[in-house]
N, C-alpha and C. Protein backbone atom coordinates (compact mmCIF):
# COMPACT_ATOMS: atom_id res chain seq x y z
N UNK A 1 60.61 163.32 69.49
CA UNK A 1 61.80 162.81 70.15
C UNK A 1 62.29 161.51 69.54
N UNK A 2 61.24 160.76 68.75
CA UNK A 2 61.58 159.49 68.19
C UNK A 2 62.59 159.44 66.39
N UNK A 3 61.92 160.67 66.47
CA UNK A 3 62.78 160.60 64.55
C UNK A 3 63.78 161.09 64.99
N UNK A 4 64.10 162.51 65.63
CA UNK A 4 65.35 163.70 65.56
C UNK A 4 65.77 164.09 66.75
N UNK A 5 64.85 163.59 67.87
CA UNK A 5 65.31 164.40 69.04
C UNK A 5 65.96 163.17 69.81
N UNK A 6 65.98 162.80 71.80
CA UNK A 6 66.30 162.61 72.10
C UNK A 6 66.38 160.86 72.18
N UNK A 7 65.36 160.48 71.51
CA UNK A 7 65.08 158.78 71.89
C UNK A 7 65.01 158.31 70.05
N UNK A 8 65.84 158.89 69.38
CA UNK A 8 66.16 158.43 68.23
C UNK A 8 67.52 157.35 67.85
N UNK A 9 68.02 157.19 68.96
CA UNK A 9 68.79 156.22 69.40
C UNK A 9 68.62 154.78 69.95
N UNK A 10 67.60 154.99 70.63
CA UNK A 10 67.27 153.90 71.34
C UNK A 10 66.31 152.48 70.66
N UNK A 11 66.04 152.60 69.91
CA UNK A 11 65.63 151.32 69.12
C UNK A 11 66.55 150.64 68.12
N UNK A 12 67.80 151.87 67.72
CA UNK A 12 69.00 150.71 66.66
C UNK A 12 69.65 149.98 68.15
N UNK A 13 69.40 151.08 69.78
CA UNK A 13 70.84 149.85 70.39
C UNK A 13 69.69 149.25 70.56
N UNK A 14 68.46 149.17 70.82
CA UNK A 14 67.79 147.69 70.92
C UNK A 14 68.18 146.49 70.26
N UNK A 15 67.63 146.50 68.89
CA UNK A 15 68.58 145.72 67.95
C UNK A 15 70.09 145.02 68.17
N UNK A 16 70.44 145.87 68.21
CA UNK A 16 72.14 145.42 68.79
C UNK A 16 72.04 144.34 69.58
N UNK A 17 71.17 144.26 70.73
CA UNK A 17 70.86 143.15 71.72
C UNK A 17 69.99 142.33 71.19
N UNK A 18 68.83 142.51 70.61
CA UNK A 18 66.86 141.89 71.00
C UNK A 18 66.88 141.45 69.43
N UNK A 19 66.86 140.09 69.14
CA UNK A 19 66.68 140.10 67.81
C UNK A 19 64.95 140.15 67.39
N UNK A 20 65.00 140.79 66.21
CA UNK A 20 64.05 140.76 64.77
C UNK A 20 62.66 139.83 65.85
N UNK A 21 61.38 140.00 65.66
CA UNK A 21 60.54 139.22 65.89
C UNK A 21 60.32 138.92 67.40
N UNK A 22 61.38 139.09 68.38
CA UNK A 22 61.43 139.11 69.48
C UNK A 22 59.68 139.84 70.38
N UNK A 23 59.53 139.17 71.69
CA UNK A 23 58.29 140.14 72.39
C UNK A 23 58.76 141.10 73.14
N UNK A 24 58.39 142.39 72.74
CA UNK A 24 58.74 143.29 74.12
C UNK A 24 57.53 143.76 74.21
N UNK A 25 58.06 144.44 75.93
CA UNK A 25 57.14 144.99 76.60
C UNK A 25 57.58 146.60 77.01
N UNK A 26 56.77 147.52 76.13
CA UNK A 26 56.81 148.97 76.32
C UNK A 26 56.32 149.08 77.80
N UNK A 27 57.08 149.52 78.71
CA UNK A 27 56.34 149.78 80.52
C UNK A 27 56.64 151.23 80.04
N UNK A 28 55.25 151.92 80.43
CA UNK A 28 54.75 153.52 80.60
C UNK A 28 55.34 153.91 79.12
N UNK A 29 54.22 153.20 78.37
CA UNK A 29 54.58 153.58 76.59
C UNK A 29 53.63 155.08 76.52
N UNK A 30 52.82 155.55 77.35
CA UNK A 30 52.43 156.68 77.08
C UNK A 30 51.53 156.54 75.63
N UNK A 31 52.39 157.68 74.92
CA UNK A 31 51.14 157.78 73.78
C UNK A 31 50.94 156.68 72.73
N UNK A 32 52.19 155.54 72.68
CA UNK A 32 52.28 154.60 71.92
C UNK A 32 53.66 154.60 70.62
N UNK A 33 54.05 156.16 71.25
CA UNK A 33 54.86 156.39 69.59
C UNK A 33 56.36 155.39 69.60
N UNK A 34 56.79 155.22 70.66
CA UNK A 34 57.77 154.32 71.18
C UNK A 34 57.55 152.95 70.70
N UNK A 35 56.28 152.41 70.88
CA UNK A 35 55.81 151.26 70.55
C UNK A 35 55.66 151.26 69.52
N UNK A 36 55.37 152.00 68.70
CA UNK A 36 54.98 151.97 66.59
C UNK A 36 56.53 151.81 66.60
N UNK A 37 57.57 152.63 67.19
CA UNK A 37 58.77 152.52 65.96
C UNK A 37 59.76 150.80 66.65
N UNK A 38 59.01 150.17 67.64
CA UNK A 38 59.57 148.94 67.66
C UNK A 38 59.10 147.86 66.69
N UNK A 39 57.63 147.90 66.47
CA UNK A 39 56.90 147.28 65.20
C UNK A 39 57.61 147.52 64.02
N UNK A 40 57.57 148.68 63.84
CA UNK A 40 58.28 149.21 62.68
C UNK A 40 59.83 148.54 62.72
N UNK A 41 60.59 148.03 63.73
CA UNK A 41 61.85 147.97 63.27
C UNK A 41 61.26 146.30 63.46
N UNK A 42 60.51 145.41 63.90
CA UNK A 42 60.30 144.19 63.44
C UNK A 42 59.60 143.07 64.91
N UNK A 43 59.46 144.21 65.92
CA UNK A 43 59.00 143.18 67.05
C UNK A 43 57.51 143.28 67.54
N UNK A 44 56.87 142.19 68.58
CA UNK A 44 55.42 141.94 68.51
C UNK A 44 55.88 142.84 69.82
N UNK A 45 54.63 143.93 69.77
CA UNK A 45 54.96 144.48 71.28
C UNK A 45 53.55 144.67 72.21
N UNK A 46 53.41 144.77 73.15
CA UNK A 46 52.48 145.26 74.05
C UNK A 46 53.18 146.33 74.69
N UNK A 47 51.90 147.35 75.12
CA UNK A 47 52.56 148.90 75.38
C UNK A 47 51.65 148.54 76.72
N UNK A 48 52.46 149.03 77.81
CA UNK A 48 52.01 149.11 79.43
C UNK A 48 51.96 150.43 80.05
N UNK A 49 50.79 151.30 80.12
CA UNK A 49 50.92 152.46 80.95
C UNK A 49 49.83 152.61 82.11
N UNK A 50 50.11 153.35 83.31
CA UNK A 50 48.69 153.39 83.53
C UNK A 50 47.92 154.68 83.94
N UNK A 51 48.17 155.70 82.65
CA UNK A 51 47.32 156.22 82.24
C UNK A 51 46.17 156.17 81.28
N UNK A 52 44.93 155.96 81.18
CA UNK A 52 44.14 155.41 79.97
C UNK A 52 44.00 156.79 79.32
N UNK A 53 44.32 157.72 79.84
CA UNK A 53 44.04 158.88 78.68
C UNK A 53 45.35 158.71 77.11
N UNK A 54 46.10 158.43 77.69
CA UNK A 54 47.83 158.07 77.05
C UNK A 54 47.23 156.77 76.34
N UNK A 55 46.65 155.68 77.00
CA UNK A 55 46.27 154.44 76.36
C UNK A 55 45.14 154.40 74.95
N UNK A 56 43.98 155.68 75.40
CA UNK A 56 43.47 155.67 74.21
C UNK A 56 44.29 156.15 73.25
N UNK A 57 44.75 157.54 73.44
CA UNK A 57 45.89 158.05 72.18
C UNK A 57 46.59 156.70 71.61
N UNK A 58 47.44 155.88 72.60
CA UNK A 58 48.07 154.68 71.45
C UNK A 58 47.18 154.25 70.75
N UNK A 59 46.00 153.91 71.17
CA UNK A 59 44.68 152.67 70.37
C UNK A 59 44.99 153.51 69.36
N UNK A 60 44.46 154.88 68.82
CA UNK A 60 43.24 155.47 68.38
C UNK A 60 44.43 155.36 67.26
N UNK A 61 46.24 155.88 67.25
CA UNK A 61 46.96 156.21 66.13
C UNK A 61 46.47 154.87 65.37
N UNK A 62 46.50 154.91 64.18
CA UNK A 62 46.27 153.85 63.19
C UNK A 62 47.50 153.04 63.19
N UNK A 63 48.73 153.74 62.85
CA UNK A 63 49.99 153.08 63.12
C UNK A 63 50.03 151.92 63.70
N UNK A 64 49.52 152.09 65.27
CA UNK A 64 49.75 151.20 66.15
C UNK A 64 48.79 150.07 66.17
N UNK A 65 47.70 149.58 65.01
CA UNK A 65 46.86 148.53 65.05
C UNK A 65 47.77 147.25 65.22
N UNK A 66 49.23 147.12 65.06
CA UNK A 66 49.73 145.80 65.24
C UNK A 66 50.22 145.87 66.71
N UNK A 67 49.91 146.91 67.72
CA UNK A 67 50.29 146.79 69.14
C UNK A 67 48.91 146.28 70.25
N UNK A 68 49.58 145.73 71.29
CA UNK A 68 48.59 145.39 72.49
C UNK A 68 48.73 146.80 73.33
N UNK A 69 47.70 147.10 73.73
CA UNK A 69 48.01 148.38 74.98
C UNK A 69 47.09 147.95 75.91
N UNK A 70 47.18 147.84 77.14
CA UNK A 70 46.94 147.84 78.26
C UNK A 70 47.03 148.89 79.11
N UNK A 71 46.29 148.90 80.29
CA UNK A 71 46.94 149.45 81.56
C UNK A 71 47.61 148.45 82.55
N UNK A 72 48.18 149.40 83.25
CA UNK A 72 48.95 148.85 84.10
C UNK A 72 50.13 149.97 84.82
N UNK A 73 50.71 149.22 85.79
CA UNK A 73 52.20 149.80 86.30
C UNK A 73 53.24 149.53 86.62
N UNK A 74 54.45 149.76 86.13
CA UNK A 74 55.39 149.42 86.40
C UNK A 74 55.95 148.25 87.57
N UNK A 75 54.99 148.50 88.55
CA UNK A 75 55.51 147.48 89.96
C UNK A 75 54.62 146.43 89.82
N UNK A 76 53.01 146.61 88.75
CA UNK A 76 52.86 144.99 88.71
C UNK A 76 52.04 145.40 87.66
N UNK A 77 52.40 145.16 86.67
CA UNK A 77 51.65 144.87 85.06
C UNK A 77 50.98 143.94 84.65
N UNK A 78 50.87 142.88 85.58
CA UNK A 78 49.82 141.45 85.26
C UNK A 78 50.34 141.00 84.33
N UNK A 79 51.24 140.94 83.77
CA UNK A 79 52.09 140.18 82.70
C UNK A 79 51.85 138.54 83.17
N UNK A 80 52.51 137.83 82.18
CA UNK A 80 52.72 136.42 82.89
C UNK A 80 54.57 136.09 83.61
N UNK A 81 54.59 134.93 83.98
CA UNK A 81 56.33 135.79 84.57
C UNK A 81 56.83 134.68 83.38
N UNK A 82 57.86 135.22 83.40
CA UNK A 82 58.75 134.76 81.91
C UNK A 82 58.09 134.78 80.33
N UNK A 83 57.73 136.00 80.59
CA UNK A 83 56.75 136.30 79.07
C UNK A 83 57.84 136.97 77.87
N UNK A 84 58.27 137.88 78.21
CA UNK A 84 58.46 138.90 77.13
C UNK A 84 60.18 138.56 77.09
N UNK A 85 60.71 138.75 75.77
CA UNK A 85 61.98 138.47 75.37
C UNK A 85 63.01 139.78 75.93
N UNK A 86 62.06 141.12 75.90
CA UNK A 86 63.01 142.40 76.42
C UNK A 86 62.05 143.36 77.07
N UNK A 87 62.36 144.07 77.39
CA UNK A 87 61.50 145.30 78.13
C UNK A 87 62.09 146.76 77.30
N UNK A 88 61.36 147.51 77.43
CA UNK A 88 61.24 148.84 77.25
C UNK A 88 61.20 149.71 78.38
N UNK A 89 61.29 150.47 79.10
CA UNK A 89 61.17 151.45 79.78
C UNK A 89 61.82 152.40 79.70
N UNK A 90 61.35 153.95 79.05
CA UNK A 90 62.32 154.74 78.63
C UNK A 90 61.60 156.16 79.40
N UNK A 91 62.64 156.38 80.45
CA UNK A 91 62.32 157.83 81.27
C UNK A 91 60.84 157.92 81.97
N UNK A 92 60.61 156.07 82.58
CA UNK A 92 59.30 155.64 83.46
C UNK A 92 59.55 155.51 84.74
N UNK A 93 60.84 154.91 84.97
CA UNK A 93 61.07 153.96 86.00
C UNK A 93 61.08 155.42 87.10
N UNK A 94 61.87 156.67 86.96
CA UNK A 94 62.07 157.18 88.44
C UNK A 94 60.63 158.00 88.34
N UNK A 95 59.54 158.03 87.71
CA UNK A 95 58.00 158.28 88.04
C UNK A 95 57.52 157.23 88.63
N UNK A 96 58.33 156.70 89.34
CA UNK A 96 57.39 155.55 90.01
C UNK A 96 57.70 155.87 91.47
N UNK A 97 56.52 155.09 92.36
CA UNK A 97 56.83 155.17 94.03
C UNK A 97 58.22 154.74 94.35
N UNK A 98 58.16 153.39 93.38
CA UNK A 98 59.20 152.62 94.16
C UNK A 98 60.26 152.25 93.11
N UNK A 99 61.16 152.47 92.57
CA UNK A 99 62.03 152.45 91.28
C UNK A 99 62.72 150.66 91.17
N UNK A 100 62.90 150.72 92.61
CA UNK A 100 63.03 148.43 93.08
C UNK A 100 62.30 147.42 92.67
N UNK A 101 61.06 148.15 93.33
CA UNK A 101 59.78 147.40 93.12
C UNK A 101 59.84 146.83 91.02
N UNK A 102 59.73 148.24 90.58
CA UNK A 102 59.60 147.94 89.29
C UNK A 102 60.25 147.52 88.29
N UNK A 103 61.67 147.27 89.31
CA UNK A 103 62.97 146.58 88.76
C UNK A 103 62.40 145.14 88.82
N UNK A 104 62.31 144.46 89.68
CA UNK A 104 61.68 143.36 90.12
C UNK A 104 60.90 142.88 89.55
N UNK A 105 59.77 143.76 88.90
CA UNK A 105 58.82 143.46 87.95
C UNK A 105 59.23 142.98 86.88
N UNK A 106 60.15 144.03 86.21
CA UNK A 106 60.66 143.38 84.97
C UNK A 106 61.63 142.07 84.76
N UNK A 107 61.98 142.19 85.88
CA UNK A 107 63.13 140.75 86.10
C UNK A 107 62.01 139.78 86.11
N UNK A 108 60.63 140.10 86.64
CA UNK A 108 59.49 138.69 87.09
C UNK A 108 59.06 138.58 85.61
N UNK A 109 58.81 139.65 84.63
CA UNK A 109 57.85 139.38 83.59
C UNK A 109 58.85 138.54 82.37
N UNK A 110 60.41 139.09 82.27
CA UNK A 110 61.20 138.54 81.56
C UNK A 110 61.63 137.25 81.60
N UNK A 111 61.71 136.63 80.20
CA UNK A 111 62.59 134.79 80.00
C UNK A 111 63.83 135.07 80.36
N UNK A 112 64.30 134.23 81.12
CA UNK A 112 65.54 134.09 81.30
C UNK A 112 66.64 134.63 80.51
N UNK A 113 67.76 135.29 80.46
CA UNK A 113 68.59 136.10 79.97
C UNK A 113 68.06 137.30 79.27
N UNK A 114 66.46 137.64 79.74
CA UNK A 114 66.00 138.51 78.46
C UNK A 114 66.65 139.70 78.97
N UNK A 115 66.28 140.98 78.03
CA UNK A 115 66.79 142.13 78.38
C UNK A 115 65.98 143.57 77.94
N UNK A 116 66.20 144.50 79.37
CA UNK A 116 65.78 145.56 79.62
C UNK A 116 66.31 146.78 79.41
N UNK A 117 66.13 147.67 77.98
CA UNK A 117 66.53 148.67 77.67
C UNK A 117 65.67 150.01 78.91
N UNK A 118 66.52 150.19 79.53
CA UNK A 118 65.74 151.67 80.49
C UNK A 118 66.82 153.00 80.63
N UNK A 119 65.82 153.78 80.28
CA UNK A 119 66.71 154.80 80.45
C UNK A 119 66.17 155.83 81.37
N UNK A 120 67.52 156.78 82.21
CA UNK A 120 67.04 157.85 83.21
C UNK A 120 67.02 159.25 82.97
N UNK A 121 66.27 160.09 83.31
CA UNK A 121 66.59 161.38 82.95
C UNK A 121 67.91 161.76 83.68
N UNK A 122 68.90 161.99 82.88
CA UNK A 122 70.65 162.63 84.22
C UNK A 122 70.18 164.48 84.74
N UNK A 123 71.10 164.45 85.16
CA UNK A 123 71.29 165.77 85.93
C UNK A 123 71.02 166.88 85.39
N UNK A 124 71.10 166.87 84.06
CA UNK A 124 70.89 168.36 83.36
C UNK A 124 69.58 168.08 82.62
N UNK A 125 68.60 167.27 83.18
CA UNK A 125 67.13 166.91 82.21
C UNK A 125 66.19 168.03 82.65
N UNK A 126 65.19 168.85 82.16
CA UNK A 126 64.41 170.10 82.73
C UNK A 126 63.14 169.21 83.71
N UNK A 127 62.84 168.29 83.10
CA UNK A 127 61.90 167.63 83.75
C UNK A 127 61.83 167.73 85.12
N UNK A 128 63.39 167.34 86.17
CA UNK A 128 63.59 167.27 87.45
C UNK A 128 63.53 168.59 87.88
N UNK A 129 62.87 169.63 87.50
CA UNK A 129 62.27 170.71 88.52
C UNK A 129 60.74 170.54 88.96
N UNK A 130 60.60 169.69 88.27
CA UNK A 130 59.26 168.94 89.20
C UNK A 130 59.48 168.33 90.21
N UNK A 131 60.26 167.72 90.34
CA UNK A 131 60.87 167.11 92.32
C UNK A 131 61.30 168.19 92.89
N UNK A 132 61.62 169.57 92.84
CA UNK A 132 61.67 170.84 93.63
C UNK A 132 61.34 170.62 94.76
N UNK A 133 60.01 170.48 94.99
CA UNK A 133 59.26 170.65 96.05
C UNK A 133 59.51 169.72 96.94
N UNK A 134 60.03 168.92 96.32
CA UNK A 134 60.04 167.70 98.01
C UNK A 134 61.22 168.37 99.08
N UNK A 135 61.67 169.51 98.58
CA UNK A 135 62.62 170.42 99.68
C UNK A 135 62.20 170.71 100.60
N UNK A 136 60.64 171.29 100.29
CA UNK A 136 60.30 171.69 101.08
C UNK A 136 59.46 171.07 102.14
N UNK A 137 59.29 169.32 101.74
CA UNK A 137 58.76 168.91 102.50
C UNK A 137 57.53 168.02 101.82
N UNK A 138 56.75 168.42 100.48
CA UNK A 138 55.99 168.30 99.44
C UNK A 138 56.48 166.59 99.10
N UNK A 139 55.35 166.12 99.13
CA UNK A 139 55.35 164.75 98.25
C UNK A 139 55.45 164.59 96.69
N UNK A 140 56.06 164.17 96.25
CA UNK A 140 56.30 164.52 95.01
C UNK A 140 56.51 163.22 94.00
N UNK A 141 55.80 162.99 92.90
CA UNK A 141 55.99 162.21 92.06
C UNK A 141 57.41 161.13 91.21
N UNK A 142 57.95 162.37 91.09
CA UNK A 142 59.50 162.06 90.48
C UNK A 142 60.33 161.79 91.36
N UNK A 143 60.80 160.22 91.15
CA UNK A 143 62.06 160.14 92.05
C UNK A 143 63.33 160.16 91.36
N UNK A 144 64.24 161.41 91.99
CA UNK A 144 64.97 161.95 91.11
C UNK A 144 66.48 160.68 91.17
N UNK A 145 66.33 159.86 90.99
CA UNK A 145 67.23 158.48 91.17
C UNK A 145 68.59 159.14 89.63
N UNK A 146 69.84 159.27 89.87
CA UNK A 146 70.83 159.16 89.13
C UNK A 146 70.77 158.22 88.29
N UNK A 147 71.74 158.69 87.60
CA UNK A 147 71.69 157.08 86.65
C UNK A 147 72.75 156.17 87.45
N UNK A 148 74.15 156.77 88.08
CA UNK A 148 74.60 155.77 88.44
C UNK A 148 73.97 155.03 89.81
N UNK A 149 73.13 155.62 90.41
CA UNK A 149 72.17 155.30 91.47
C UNK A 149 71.38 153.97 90.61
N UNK A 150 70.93 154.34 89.57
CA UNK A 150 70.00 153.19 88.73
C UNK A 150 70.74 151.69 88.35
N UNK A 151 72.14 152.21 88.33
CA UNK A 151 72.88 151.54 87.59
C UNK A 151 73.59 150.08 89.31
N UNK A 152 73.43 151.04 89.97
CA UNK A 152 74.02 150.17 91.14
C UNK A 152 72.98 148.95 91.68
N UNK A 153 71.63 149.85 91.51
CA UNK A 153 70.88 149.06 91.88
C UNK A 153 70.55 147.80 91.09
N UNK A 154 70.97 148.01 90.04
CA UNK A 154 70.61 147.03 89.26
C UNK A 154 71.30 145.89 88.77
N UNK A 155 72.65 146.48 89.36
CA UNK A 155 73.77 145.36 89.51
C UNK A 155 73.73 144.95 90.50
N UNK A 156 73.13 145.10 91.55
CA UNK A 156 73.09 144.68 92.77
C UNK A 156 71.40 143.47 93.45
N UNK A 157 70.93 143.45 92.12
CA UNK A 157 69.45 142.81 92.48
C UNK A 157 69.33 142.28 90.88
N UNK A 158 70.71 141.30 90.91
CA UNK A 158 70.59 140.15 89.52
C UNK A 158 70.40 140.46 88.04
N UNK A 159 71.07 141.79 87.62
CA UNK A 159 71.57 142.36 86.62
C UNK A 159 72.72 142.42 86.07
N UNK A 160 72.74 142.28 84.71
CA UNK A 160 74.42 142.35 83.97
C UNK A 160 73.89 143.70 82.88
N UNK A 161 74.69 144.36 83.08
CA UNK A 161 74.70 145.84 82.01
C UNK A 161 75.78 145.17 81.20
N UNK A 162 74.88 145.42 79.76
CA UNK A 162 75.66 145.27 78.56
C UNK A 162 75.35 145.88 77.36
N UNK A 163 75.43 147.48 78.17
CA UNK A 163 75.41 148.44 76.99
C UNK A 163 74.94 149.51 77.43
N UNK A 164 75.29 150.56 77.20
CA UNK A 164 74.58 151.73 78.00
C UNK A 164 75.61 153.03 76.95
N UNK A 165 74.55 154.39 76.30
CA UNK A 165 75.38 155.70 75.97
C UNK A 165 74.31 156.55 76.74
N UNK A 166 75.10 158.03 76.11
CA UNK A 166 74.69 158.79 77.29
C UNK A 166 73.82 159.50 76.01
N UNK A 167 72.87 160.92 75.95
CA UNK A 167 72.26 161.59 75.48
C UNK A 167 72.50 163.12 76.17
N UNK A 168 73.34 163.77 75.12
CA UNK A 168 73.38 165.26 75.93
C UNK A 168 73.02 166.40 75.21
N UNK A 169 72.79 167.92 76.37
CA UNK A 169 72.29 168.40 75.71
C UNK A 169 73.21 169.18 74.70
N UNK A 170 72.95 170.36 73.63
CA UNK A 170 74.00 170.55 72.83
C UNK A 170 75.28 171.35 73.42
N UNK A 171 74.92 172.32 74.60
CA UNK A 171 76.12 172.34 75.27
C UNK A 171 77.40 171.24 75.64
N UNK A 172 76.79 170.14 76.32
CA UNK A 172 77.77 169.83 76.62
C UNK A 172 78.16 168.45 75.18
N UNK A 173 77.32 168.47 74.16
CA UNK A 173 77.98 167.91 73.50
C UNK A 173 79.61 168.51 72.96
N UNK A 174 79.86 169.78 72.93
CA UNK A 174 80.88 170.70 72.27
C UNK A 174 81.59 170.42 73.56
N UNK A 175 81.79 169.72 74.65
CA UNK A 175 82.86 168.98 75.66
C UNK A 175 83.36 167.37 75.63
N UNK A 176 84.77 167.43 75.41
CA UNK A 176 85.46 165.90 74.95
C UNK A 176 84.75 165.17 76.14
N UNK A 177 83.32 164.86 76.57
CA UNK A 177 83.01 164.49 77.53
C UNK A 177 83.17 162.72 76.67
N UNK A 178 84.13 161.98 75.87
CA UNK A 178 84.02 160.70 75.61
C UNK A 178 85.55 160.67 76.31
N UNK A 179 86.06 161.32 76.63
CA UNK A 179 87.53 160.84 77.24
C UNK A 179 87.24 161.15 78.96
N UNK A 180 86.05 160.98 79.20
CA UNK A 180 85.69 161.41 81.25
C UNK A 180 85.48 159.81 81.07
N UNK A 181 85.70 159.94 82.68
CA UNK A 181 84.87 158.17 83.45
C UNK A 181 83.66 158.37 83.01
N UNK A 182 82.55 157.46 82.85
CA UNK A 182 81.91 157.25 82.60
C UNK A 182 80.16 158.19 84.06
N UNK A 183 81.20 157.68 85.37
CA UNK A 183 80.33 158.49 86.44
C UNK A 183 80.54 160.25 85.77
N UNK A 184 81.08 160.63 85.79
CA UNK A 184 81.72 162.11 84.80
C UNK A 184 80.79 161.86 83.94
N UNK A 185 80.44 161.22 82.83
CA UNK A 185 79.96 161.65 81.37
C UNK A 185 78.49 161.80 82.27
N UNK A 186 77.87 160.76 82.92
CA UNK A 186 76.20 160.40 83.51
C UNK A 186 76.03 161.86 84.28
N UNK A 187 77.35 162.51 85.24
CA UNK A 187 76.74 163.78 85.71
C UNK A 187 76.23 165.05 84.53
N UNK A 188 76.86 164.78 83.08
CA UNK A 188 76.73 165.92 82.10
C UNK A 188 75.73 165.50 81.37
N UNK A 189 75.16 164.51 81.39
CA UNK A 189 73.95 163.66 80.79
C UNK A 189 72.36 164.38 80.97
N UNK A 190 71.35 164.34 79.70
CA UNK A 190 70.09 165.08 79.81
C UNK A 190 69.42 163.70 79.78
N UNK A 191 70.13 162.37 79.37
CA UNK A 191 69.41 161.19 79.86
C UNK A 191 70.66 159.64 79.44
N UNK A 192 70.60 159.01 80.22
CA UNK A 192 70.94 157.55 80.32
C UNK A 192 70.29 156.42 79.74
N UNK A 193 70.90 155.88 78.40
CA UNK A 193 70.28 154.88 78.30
C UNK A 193 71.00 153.45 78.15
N UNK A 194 70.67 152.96 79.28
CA UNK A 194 70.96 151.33 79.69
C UNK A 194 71.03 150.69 79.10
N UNK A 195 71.65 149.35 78.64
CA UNK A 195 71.02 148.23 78.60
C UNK A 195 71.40 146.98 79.19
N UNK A 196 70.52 146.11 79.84
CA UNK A 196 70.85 145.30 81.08
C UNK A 196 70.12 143.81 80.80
N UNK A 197 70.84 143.07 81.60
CA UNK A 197 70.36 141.60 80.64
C UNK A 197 69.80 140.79 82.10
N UNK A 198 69.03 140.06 82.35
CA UNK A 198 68.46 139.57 83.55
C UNK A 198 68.99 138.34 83.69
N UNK A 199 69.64 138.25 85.21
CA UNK A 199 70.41 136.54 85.16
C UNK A 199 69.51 135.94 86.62
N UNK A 200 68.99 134.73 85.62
CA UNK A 200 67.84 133.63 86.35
C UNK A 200 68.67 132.76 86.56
């Protein structure tokens, strides 16, 4: 997904914002591969998940000997507060209990004006047939949070969005979906990716 598929985008708009050398913090870096191609484009990173099966896989790639990996979770990573220059979180945040909580987090771990690239799975992602079940009543992992749901909240609890495209699948790429509102493009969306700047 990082060379050709869906998150092959998301480290040039990093750049665009997060300069060269900058600290980020990968939250729910999983296997680590997210975290090699931020090294690779020039920043010191620590990868945050808290799965350790996912955590050894990052150690073990060789690639990743210039990354920190930890455990941890999204709603409290033991970071220090005003540590890291940007955040990472890409298709973590609505696997969490509390999607606020871990907003909060990143606003606590980030320097002042830093900024948080996150992105959501949208409406047409396959993933969200795993929240099925909470129809029926079933507790369920995935909170299936919109993007413009993500997007409100985050303007609304000391966020400035300054930058955000959409990722679709190849159907609806073959639709002028760049001349819709923007709520329009996020409903045809297989994922949302943000970018939001933290005001201290």
């Amino acid at each position: 997904m990082w060379e050709t598929g869906s998150r092959k985008d998301i480290v040039p708009f990093i750049k665009r914002f997060v300069p060269t050398g900058s600290m980020v913090c990968d939250l729910g870096c999983g296997d680590g591969t997210g975290s090699e191609k931020l090294v690779e484009a020039g920043y010191v990173v620590t990868g945050i998940d808290v799965s350790e099966e996912m955590l050894e896989r990052a150690r073990q790639n060789p690639r990743n000997e210039d990354c920190i990996f930890r455990k941890g979770n999204l709603s409290d990573c033991e970071s220090p507060d005003n540590h890291f220059d940007a955040v990472m979180a890409i298709n973590s945040i609505e696997w969490t209990n509390h999607p606020y909580e871990s907003l909060k987090e990143m606003a606590r771990i980030l320097k002042p004006d830093g900024y948080a690239c996150i992105s959501i799975l949208g409406p047409t992602a396959g993933p969200r047939s795993n929240s099925f079940s909470r129809l029926y009543g079933e507790e369920v992992i995935c909170n299936t949070i919109m993007p413009w749901e993500f997007e409100r909240l985050a303007l609304e609890n000391g966020w400035r969005k300054t930058g955000e495209f959409g990722v679709f699948k190849k159907a609806a790429e073959q639709l002028p979906h760049g001349s819709l509102p923007v709520e329009l493009q996020q409903s045809l969306s297989f994922m949302w990716v943000f970018m939001f700047q933290v005001i201290k």
